[in-house]
Protein backbone atom coordinates (compact mmCIF):
# COMPACT_ATOMS: atom_id res chain seq x y z
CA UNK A 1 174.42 49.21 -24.70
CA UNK A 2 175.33 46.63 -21.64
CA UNK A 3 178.53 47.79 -19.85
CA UNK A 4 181.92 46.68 -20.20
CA UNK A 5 183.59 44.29 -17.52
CA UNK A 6 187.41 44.50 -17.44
CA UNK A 7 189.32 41.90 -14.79
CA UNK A 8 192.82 42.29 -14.05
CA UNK A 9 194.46 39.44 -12.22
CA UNK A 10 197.45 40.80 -10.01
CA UNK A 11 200.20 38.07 -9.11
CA UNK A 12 203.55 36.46 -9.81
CA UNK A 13 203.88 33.65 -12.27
CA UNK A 14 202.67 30.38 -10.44
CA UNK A 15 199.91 32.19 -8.80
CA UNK A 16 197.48 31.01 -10.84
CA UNK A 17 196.53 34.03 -12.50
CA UNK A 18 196.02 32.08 -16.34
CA UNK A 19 193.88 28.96 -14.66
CA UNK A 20 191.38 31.13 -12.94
CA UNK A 21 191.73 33.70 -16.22
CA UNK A 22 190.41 30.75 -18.48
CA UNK A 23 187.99 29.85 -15.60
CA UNK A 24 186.22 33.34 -15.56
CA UNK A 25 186.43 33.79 -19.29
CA UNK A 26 184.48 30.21 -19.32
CA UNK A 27 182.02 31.44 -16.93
CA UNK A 28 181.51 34.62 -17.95
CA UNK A 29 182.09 34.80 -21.86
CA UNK A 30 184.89 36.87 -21.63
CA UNK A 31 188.35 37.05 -23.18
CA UNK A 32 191.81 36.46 -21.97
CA UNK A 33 195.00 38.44 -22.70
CA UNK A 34 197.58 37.20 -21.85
CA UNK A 35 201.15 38.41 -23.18
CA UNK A 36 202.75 35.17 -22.89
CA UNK A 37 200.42 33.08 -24.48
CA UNK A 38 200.32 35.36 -28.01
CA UNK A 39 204.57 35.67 -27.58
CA UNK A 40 204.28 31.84 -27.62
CA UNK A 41 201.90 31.44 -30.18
CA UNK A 42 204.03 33.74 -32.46
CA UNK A 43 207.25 31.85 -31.24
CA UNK A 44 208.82 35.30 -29.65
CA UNK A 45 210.94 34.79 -26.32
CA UNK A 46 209.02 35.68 -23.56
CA UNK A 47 211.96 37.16 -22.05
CA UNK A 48 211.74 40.43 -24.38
CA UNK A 49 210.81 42.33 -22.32
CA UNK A 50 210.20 45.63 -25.42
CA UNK A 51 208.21 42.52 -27.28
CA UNK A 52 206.14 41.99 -23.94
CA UNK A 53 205.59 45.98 -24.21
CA UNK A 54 204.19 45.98 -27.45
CA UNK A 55 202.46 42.82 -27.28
CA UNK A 56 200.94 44.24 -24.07
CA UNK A 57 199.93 47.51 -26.04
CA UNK A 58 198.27 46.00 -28.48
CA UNK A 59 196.11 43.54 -26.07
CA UNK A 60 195.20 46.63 -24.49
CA UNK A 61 193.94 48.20 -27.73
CA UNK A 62 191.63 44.77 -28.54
CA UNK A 63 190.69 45.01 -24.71
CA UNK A 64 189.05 48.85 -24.70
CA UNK A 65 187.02 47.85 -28.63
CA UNK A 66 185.89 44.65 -26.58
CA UNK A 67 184.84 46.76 -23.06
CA UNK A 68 183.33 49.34 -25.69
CA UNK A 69 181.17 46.90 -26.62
CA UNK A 70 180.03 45.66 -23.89
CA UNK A 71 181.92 42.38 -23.48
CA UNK A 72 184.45 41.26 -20.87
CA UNK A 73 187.96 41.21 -21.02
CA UNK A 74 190.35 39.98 -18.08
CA UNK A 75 193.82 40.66 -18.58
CA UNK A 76 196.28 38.30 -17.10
CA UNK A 77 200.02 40.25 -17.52
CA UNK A 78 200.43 39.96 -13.74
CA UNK A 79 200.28 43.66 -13.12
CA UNK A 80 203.60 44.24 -10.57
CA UNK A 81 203.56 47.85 -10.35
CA UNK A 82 200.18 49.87 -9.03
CA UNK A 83 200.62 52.52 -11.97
CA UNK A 84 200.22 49.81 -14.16
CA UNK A 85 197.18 49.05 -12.70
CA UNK A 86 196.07 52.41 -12.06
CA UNK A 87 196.64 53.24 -15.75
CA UNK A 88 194.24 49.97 -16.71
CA UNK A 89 191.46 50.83 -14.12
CA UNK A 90 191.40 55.05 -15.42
CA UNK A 91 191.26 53.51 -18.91
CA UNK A 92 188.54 51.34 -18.83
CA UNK A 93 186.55 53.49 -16.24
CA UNK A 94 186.84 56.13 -19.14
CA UNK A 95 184.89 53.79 -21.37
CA UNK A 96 181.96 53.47 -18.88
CA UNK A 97 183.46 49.81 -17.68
CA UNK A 98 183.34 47.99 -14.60
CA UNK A 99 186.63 47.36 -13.25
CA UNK A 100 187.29 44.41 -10.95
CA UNK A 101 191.13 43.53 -9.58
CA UNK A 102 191.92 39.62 -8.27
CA UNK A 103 195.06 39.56 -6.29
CA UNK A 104 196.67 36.27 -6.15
CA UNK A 105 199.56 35.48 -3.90
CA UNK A 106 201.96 32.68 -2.68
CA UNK A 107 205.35 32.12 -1.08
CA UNK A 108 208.23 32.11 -3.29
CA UNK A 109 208.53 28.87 -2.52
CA UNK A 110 205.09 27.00 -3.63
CA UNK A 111 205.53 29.16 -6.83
CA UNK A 112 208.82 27.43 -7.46
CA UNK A 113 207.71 23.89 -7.00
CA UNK A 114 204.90 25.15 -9.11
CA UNK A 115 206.47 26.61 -12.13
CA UNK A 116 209.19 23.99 -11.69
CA UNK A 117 205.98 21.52 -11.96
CA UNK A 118 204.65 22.87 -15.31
CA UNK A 119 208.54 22.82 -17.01
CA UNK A 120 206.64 26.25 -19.11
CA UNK A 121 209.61 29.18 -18.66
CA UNK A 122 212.83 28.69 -20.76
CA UNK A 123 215.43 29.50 -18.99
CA UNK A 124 213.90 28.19 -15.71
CA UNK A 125 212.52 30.89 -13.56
CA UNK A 126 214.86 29.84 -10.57
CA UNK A 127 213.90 30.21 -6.60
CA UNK A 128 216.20 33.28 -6.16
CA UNK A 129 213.88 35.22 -8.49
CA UNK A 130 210.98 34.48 -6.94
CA UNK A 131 212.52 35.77 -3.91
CA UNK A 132 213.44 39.20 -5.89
CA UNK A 133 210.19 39.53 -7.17
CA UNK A 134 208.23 38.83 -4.19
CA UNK A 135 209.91 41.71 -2.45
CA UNK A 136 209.56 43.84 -6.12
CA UNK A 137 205.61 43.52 -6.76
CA UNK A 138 203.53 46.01 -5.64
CA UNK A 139 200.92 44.35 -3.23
CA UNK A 140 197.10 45.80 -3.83
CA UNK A 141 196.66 48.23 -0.90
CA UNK A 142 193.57 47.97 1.21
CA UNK A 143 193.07 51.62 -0.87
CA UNK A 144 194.00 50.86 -3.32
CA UNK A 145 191.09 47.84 -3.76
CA UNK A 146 188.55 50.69 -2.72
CA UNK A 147 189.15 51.70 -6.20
CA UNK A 148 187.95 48.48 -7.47
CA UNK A 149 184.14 47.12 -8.43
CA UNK A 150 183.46 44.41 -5.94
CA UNK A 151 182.89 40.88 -8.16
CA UNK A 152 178.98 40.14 -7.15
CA UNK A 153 179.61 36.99 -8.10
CA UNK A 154 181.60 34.35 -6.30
CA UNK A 155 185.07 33.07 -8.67
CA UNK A 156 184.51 29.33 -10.25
């Protein structure tokens, strides 16, 4: 049986984390799980944050049948904290995947005129936070990447 590929795509919202998401999945016959996309689709605020929980569980669940498999998932939830990461990487290495991490970054303020761009978050996602989460995510070590399958091949 051909080997699982799980992507996780680290950054804050604006990054760009969901455009290259779609990209690889395009590329590479994946699929993309994305928390606020399904909370969308089924009209829940994306604000809720025990809704993203469980919406995030269950993406999870879909992702390990798909990686036992053999197919490709990439999750796109942004991935702040490093134990949320770790937790993804010990998970899908336990299923005989490949596991690749994209870290995407920007200043707070290109993701404002960004997000501000798009008109997507209701209430506004507002400078300020930005700022707040900027100094809140937990930034990929140069370790912590060691951890990581390099991608052999280049991103679309």
């Amino acid at each position: 049986m051909p080997q699982g590929r799980l992507i996780i795509i680290c950054g804050l919202p604006g990054t760009g984390k969901t455009t290259l998401a779609r990209s690889l999945a395009k590329h590479s016959g994946g699929k993309v799980f994305s928390a606020d996309d399904w909370m969308e689709a089924l009209a829940i605020d994306v604000w809720d944050l025990d809704a993203r929980r469980r919406t995030e569980r269950l993406q999870w669940q879909v992702t390990r049948e798909i990686l036992v498999l053999g197919g490709t998932a990439i999750i796109d939830w942004g991935t702040w904290g490093r134990n949320e990461r770790d937790e993804l990487r010990l998970g899908a290495r336990s299923l005989g995947a490949a596991v690749h991490l994209i870290y995407l970054t920007q200043t707070p303020e290109t993701l404002h005129e960004r997000i501000s761009r798009r008109g997507r978050e209701n209430p506004p996602i507002t400078l300020d936070m930005l700022r707040e989460w900027s100094a809140a995510i937990e930034v990929p070590t140069a370790d912590e990447i060691t951890l990581y399958d390099a991608l052999t091949e280049p991103l679309p």
